[in-house]
PDB file of N, CA and C in Angstrom:
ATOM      1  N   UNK A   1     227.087 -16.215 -25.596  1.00  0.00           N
ATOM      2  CA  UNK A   1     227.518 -15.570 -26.822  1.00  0.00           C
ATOM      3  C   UNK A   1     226.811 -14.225 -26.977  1.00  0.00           C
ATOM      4  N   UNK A   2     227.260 -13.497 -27.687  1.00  0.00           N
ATOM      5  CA  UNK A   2     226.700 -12.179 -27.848  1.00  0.00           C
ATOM      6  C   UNK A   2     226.160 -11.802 -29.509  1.00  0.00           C
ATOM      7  N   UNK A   3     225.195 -11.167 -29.795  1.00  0.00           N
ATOM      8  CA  UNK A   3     224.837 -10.871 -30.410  1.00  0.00           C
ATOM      9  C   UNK A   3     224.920  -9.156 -30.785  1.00  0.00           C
ATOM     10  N   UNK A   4     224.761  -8.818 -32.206  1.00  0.00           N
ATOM     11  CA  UNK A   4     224.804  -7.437 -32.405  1.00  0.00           C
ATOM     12  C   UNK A   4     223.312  -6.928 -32.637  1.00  0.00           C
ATOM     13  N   UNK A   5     222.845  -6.279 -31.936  1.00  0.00           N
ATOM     14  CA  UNK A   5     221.798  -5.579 -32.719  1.00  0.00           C
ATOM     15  C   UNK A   5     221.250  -4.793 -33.552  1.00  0.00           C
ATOM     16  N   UNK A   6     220.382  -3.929 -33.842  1.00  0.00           N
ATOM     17  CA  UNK A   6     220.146  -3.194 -34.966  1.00  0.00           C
ATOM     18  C   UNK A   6     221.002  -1.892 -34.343  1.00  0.00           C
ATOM     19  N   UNK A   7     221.104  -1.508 -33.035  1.00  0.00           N
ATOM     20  CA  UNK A   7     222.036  -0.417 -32.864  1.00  0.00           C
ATOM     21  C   UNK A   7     223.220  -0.385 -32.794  1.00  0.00           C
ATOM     22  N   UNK A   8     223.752  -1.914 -32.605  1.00  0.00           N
ATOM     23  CA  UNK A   8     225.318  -1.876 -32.396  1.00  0.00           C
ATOM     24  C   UNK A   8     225.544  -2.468 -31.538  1.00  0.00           C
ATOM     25  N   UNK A   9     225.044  -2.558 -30.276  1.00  0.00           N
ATOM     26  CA  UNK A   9     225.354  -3.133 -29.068  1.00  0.00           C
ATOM     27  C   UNK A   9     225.107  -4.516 -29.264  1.00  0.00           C
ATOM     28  N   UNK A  10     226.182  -4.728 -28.706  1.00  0.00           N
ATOM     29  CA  UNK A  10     226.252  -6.694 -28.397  1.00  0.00           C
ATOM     30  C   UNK A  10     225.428  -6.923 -26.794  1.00  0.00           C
ATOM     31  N   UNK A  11     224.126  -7.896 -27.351  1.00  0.00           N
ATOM     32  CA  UNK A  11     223.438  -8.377 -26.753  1.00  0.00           C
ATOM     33  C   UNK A  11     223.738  -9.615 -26.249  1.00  0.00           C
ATOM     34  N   UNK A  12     223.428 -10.849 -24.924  1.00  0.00           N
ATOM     35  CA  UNK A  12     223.572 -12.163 -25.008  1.00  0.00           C
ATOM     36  C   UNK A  12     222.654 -12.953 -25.591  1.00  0.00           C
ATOM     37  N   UNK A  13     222.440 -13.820 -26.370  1.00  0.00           N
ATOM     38  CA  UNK A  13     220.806 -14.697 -26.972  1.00  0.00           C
ATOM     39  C   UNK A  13     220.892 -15.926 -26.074  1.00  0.00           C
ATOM     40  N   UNK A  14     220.181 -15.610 -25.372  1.00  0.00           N
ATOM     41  CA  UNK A  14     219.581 -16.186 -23.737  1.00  0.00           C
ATOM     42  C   UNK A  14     219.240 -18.121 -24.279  1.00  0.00           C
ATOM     43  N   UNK A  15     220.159 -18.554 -23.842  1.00  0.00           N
ATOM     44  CA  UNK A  15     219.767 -20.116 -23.766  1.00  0.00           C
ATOM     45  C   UNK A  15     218.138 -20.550 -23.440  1.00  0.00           C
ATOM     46  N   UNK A  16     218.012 -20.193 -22.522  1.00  0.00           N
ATOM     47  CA  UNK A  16     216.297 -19.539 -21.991  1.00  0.00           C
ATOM     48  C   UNK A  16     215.792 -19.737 -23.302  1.00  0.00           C
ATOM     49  N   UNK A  17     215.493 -19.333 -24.311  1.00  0.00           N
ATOM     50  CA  UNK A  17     214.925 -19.519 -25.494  1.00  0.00           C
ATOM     51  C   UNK A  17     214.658 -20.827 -25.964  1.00  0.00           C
ATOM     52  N   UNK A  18     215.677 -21.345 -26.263  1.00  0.00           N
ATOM     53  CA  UNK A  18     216.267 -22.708 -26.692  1.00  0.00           C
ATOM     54  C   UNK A  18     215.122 -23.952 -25.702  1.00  0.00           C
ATOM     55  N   UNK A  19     215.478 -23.255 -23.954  1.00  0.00           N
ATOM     56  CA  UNK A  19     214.518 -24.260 -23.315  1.00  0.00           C
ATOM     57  C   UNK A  19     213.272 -24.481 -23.608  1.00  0.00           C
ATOM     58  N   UNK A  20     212.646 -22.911 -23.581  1.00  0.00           N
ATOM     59  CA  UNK A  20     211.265 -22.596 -23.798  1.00  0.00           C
ATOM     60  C   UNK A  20     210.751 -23.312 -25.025  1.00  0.00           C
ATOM     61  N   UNK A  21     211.252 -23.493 -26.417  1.00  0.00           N
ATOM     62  CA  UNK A  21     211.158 -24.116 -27.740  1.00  0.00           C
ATOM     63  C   UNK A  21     211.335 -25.880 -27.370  1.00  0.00           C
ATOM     64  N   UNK A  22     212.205 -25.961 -26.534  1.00  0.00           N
ATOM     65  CA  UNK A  22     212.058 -27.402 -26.184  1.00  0.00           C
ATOM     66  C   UNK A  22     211.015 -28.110 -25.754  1.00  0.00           C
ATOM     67  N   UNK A  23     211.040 -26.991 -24.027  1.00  0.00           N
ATOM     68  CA  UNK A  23     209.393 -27.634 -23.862  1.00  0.00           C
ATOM     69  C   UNK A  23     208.207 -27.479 -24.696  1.00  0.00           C
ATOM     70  N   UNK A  24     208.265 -26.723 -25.403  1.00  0.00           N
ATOM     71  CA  UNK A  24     206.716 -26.564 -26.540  1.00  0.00           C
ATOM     72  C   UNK A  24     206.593 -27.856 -26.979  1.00  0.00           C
ATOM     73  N   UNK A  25     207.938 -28.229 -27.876  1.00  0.00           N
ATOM     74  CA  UNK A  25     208.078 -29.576 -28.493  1.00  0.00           C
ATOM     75  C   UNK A  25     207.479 -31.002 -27.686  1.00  0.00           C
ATOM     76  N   UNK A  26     208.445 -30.893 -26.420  1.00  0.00           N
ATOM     77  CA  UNK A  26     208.254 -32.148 -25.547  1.00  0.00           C
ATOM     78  C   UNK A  26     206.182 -32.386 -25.370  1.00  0.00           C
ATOM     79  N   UNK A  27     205.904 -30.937 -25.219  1.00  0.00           N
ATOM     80  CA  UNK A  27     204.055 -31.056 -24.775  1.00  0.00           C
ATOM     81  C   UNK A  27     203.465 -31.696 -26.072  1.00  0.00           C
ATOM     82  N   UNK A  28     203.714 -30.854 -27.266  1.00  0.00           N
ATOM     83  CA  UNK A  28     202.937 -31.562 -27.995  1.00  0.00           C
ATOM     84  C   UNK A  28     203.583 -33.015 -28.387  1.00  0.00           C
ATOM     85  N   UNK A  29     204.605 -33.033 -28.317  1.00  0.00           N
ATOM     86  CA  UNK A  29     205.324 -34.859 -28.708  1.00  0.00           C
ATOM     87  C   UNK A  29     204.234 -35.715 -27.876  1.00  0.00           C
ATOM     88  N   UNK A  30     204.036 -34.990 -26.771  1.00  0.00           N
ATOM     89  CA  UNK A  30     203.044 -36.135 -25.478  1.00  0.00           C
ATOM     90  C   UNK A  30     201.978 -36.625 -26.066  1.00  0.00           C
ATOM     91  N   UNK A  31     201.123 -35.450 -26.682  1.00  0.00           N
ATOM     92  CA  UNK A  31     200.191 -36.067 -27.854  1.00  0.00           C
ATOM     93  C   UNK A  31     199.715 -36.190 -28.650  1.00  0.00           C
ATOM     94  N   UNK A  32     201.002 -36.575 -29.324  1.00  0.00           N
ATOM     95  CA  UNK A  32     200.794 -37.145 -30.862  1.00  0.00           C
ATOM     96  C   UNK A  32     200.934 -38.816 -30.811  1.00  0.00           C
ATOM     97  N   UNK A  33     200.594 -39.180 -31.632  1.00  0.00           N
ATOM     98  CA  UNK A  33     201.029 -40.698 -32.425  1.00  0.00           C
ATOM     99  C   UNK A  33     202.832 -40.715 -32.417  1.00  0.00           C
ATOM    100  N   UNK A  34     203.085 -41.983 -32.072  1.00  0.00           N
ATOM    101  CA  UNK A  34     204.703 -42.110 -32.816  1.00  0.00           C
ATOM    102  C   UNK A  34     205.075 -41.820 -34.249  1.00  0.00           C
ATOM    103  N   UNK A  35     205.752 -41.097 -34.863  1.00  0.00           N
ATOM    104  CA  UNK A  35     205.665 -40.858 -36.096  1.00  0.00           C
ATOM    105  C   UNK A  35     206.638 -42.145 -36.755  1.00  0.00           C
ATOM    106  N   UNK A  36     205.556 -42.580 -37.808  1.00  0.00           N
ATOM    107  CA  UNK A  36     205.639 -43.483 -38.646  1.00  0.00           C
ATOM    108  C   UNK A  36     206.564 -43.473 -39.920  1.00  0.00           C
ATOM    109  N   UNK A  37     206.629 -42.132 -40.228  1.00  0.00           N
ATOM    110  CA  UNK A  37     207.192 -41.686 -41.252  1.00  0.00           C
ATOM    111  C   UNK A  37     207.373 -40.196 -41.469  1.00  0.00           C
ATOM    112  N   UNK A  38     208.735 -39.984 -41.969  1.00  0.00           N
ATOM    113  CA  UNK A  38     208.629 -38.038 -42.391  1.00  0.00           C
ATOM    114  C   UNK A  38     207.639 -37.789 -42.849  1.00  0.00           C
ATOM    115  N   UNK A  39     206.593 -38.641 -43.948  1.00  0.00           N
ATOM    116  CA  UNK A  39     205.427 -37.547 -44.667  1.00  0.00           C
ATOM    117  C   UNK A  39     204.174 -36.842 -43.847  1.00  0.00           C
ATOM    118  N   UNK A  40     204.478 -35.528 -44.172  1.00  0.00           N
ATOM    119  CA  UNK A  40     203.039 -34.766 -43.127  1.00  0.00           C
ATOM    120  C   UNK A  40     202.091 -34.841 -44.559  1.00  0.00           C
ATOM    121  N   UNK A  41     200.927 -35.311 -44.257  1.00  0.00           N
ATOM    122  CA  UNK A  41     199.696 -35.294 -44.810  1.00  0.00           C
ATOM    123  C   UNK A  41     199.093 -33.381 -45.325  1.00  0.00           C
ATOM    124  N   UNK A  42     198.355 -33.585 -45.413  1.00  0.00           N
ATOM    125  CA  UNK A  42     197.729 -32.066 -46.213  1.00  0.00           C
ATOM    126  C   UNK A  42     196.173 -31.609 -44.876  1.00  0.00           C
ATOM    127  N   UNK A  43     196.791 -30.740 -44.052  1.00  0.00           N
ATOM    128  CA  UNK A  43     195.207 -29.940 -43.184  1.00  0.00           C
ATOM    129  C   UNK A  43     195.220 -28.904 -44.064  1.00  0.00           C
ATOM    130  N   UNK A  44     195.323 -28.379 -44.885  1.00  0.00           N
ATOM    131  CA  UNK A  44     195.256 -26.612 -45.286  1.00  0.00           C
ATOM    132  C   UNK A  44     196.204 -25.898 -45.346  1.00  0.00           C
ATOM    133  N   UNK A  45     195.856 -24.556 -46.045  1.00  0.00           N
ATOM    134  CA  UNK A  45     196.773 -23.723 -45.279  1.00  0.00           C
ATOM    135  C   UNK A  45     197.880 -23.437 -44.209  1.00  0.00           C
ATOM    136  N   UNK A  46     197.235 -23.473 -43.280  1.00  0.00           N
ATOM    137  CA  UNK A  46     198.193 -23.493 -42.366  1.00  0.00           C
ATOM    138  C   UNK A  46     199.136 -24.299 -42.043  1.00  0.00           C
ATOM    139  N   UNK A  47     199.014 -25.739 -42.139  1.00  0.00           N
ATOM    140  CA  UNK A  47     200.163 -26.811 -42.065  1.00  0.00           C
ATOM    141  C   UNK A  47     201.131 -26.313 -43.378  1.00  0.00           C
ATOM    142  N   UNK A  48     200.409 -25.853 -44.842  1.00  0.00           N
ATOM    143  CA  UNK A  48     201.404 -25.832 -45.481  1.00  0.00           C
ATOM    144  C   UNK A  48     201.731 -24.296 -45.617  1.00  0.00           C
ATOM    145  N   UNK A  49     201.463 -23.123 -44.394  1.00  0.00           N
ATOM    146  CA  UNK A  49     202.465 -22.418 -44.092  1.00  0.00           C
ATOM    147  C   UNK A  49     203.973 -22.800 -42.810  1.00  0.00           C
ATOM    148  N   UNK A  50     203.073 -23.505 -42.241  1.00  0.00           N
ATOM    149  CA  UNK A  50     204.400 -24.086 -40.997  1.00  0.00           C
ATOM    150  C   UNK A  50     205.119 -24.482 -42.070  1.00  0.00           C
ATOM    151  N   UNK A  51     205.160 -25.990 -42.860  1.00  0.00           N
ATOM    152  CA  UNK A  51     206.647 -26.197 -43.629  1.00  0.00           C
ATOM    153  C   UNK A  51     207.009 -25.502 -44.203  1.00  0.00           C
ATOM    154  N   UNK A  52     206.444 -24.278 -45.111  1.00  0.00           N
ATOM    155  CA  UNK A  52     206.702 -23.224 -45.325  1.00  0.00           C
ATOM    156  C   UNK A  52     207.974 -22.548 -44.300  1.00  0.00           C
ATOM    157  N   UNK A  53     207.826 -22.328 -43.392  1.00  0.00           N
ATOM    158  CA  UNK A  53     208.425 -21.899 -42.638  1.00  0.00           C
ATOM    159  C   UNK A  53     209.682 -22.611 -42.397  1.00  0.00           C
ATOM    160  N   UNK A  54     209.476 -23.950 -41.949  1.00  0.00           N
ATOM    161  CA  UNK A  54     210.415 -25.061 -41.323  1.00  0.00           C
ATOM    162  C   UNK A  54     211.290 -25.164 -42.123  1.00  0.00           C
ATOM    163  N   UNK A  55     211.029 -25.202 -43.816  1.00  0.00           N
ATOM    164  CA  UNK A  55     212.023 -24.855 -45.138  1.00  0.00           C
ATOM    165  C   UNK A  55     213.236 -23.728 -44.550  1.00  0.00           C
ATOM    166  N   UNK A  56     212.444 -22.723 -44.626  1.00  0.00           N
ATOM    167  CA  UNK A  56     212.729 -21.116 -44.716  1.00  0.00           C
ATOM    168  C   UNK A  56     213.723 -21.592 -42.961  1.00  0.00           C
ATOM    169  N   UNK A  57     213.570 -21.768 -42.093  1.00  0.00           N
ATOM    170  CA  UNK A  57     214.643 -21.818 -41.295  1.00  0.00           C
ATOM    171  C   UNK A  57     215.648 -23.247 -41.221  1.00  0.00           C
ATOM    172  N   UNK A  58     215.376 -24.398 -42.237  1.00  0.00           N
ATOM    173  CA  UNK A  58     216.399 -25.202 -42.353  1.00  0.00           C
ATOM    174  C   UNK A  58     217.411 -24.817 -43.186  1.00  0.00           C
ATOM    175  N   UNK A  59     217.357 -23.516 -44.693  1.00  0.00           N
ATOM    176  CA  UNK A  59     217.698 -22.764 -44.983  1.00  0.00           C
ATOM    177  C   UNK A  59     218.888 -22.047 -44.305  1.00  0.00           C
ATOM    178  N   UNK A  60     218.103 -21.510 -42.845  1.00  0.00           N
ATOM    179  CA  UNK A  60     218.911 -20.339 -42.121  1.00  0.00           C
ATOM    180  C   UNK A  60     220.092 -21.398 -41.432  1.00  0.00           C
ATOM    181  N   UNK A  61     219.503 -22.862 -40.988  1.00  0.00           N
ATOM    182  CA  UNK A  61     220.499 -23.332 -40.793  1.00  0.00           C
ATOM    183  C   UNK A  61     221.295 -23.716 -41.169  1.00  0.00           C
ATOM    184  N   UNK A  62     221.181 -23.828 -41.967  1.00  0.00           N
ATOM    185  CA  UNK A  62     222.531 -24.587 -43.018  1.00  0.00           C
ATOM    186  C   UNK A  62     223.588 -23.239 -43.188  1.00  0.00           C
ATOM    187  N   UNK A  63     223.346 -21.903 -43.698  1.00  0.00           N
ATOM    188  CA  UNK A  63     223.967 -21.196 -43.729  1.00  0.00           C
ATOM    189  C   UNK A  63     224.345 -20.817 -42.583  1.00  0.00           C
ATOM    190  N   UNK A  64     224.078 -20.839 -41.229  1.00  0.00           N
ATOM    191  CA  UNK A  64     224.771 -20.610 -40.268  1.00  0.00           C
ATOM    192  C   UNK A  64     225.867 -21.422 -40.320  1.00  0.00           C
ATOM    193  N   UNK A  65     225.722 -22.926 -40.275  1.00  0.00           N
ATOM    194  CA  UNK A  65     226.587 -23.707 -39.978  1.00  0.00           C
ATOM    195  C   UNK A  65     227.660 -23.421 -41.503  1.00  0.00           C
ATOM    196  N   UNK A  66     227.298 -23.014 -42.264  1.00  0.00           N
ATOM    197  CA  UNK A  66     228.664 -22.496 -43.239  1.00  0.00           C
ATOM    198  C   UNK A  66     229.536 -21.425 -42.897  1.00  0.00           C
ATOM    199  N   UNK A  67     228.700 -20.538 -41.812  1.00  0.00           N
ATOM    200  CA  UNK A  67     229.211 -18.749 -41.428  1.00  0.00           C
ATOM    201  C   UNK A  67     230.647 -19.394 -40.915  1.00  0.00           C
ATOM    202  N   UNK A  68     230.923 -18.430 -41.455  1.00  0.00           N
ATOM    203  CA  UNK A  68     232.782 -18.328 -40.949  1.00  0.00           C
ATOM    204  C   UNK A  68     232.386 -17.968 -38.943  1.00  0.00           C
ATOM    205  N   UNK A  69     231.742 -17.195 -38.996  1.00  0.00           N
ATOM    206  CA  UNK A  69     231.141 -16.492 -37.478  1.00  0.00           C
ATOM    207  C   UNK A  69     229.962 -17.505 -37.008  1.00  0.00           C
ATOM    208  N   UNK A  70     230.501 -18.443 -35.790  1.00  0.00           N
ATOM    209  CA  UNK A  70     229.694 -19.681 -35.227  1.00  0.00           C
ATOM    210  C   UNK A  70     228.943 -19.062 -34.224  1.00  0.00           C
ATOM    211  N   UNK A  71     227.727 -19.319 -33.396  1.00  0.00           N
ATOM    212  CA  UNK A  71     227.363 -18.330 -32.242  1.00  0.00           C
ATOM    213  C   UNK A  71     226.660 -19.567 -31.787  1.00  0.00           C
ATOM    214  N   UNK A  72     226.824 -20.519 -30.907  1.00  0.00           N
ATOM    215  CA  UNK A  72     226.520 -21.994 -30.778  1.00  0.00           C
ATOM    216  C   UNK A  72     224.866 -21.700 -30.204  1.00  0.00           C
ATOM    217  N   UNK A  73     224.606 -20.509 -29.079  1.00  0.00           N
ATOM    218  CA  UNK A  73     223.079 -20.220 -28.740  1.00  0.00           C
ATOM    219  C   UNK A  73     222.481 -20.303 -29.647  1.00  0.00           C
ATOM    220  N   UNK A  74     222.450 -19.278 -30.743  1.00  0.00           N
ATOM    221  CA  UNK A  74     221.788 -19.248 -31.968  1.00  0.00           C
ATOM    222  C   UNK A  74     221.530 -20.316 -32.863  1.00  0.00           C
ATOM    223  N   UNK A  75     222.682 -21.155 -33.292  1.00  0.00           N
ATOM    224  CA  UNK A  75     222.638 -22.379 -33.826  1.00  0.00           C
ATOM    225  C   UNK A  75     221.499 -23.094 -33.376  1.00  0.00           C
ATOM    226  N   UNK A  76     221.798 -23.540 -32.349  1.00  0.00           N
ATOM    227  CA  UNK A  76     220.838 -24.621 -31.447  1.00  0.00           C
ATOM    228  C   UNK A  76     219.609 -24.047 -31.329  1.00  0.00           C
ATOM    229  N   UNK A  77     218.990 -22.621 -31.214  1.00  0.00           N
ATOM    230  CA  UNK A  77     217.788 -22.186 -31.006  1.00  0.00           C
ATOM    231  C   UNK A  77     217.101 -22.379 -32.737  1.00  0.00           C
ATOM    232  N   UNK A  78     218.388 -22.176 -33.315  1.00  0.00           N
ATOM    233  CA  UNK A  78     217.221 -22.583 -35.228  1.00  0.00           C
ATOM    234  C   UNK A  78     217.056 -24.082 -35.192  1.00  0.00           C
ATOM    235  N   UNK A  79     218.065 -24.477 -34.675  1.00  0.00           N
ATOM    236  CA  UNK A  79     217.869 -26.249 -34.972  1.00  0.00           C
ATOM    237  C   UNK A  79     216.732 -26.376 -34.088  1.00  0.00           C
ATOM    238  N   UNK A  80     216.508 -26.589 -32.874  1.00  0.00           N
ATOM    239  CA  UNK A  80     215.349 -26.612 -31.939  1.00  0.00           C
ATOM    240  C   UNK A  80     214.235 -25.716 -32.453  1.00  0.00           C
ATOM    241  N   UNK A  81     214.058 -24.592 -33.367  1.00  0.00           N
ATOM    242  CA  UNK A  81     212.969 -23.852 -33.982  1.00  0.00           C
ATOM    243  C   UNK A  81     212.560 -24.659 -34.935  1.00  0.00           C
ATOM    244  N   UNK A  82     213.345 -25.115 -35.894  1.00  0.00           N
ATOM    245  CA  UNK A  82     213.320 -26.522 -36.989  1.00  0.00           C
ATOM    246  C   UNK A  82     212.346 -27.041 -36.514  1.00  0.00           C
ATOM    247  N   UNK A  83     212.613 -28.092 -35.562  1.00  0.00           N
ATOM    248  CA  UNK A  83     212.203 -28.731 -34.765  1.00  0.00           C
ATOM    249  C   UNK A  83     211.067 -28.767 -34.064  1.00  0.00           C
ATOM    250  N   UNK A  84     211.083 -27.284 -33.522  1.00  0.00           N
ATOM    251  CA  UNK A  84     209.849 -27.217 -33.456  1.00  0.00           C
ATOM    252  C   UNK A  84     208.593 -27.251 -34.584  1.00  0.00           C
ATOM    253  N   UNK A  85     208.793 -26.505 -35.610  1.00  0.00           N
ATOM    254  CA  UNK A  85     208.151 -26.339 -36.494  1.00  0.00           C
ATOM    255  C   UNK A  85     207.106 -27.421 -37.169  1.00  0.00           C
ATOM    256  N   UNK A  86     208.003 -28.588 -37.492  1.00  0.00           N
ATOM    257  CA  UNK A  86     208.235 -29.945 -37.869  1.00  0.00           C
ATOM    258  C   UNK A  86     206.816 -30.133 -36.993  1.00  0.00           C
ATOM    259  N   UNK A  87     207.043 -30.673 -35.502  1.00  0.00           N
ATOM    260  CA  UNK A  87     206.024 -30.841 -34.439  1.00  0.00           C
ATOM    261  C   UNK A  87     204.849 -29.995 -34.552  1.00  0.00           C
ATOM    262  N   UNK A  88     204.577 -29.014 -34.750  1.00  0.00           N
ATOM    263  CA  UNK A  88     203.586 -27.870 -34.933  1.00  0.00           C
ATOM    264  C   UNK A  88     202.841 -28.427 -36.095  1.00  0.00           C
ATOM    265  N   UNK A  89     203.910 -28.592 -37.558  1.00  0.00           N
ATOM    266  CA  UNK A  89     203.073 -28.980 -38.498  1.00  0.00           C
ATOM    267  C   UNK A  89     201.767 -30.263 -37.992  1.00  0.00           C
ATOM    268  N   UNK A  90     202.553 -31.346 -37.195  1.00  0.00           N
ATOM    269  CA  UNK A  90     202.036 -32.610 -37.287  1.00  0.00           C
ATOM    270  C   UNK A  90     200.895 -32.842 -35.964  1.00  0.00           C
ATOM    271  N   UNK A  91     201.358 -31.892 -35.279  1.00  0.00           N
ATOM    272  CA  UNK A  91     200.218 -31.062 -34.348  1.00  0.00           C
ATOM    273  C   UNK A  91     198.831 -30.670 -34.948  1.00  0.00           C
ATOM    274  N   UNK A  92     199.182 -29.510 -35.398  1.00  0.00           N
ATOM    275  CA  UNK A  92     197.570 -28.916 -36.171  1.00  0.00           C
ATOM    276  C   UNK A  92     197.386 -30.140 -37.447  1.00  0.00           C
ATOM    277  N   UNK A  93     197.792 -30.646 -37.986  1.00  0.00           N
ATOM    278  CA  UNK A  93     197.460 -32.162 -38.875  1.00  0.00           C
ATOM    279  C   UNK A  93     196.591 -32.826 -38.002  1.00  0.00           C
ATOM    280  N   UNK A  94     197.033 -33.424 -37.213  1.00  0.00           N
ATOM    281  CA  UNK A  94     196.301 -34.262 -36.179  1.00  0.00           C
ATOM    282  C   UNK A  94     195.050 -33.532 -35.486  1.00  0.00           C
ATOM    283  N   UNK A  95     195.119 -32.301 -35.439  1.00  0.00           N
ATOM    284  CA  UNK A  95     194.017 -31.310 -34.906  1.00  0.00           C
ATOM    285  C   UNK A  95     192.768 -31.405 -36.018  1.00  0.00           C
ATOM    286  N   UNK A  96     193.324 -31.329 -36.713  1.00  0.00           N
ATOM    287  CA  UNK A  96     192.026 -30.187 -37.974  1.00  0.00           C
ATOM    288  C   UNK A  96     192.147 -31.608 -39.122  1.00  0.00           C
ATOM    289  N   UNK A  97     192.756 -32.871 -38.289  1.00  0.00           N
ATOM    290  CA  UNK A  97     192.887 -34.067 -39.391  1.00  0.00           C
ATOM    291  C   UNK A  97     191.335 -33.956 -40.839  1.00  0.00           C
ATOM    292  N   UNK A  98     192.308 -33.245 -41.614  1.00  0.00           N
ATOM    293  CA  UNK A  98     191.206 -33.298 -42.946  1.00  0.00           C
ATOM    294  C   UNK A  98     190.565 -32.097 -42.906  1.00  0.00           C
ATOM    295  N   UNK A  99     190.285 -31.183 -42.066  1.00  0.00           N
ATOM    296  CA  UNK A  99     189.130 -30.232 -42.004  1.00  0.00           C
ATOM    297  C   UNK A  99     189.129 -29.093 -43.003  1.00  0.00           C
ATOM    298  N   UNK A 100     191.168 -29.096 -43.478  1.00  0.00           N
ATOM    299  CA  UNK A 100     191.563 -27.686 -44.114  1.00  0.00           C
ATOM    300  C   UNK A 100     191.425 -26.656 -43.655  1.00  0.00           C
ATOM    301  N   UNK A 101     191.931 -26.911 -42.340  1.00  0.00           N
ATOM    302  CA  UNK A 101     191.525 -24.917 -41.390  1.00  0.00           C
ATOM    303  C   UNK A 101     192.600 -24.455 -42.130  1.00  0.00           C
ATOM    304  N   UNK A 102     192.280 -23.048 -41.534  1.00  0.00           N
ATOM    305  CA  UNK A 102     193.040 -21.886 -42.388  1.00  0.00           C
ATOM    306  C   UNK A 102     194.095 -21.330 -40.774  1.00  0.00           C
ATOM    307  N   UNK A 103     193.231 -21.668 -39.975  1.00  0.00           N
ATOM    308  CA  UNK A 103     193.909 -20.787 -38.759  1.00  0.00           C
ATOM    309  C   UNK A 103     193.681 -21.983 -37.329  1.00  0.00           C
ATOM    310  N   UNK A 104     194.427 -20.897 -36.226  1.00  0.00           N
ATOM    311  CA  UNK A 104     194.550 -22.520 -35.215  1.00  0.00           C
ATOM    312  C   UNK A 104     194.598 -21.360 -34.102  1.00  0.00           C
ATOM    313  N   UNK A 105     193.918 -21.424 -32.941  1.00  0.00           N
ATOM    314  CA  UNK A 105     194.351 -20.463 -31.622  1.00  0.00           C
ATOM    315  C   UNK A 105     195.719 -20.954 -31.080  1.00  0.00           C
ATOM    316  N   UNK A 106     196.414 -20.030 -30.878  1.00  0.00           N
ATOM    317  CA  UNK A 106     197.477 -20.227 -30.182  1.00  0.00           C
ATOM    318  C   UNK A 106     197.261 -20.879 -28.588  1.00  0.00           C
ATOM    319  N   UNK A 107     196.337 -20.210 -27.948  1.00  0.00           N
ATOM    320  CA  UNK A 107     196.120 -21.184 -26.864  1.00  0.00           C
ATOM    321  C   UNK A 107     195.955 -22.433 -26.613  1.00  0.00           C
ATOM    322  N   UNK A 108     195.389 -22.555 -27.719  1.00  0.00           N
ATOM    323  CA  UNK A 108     194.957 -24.690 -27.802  1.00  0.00           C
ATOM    324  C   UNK A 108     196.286 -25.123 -28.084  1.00  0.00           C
ATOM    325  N   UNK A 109     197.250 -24.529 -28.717  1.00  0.00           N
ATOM    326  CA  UNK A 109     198.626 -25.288 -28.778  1.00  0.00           C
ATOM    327  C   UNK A 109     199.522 -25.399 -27.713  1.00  0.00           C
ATOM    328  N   UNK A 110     199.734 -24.630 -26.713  1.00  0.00           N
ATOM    329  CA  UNK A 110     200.067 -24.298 -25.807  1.00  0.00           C
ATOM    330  C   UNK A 110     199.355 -24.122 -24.347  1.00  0.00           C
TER     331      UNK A 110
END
């Protein structure tokens, strides 16, 4: 599918994306706990900027899936970003279980 950019030109939004967001997910799924239940607990800040976030693009999805204009790459890369997000939250939870960090290195997640 193609995309427009800020200049005009129709770009493709690379499936490639979609994978890359997958595997993030699949690593940290490896180690976590089975989740017991939707409720994410309270680390700080930062967990409650991820749902912050995970809101803010379940949002974007829903209105995609209303757009008269479908772009199925895109779709699937917010749903799988969702998704990811979700995992990230319950990630740094399990990291900083209780500590209330404010911040998390990107390397230790990845």
């Amino acid at each position: 599918m193609l995309i427009t950019s800020e200049r005009g030109c129709a770009t493709p939004f690379p499936t490639s994306k979609t994978i890359d967001i997958e595997k993030k997910i699949d690593h940290m799924t490896s180690v976590l706990p089975p989740l017991e239940d939707s409720f994410i607990g309270w680390a700080g800040e930062t967990v409650a900027r991820i749902h912050m976030a995970r809101a803010i693009c379940s949002r974007v999805e829903r209105a995609l899936s209303a757009s008269a204009i479908r772009i199925a790459t895109v779709s699937a890369y917010v749903n799988r970003l969702s998704d990811f997000l979700f995992t990230l939250g319950r990630w740094v939870q399990q990291e900083n279980e209780g500590r209330g960090v404010t911040s998390h290195k990107q390397d230790q997640i990845f």
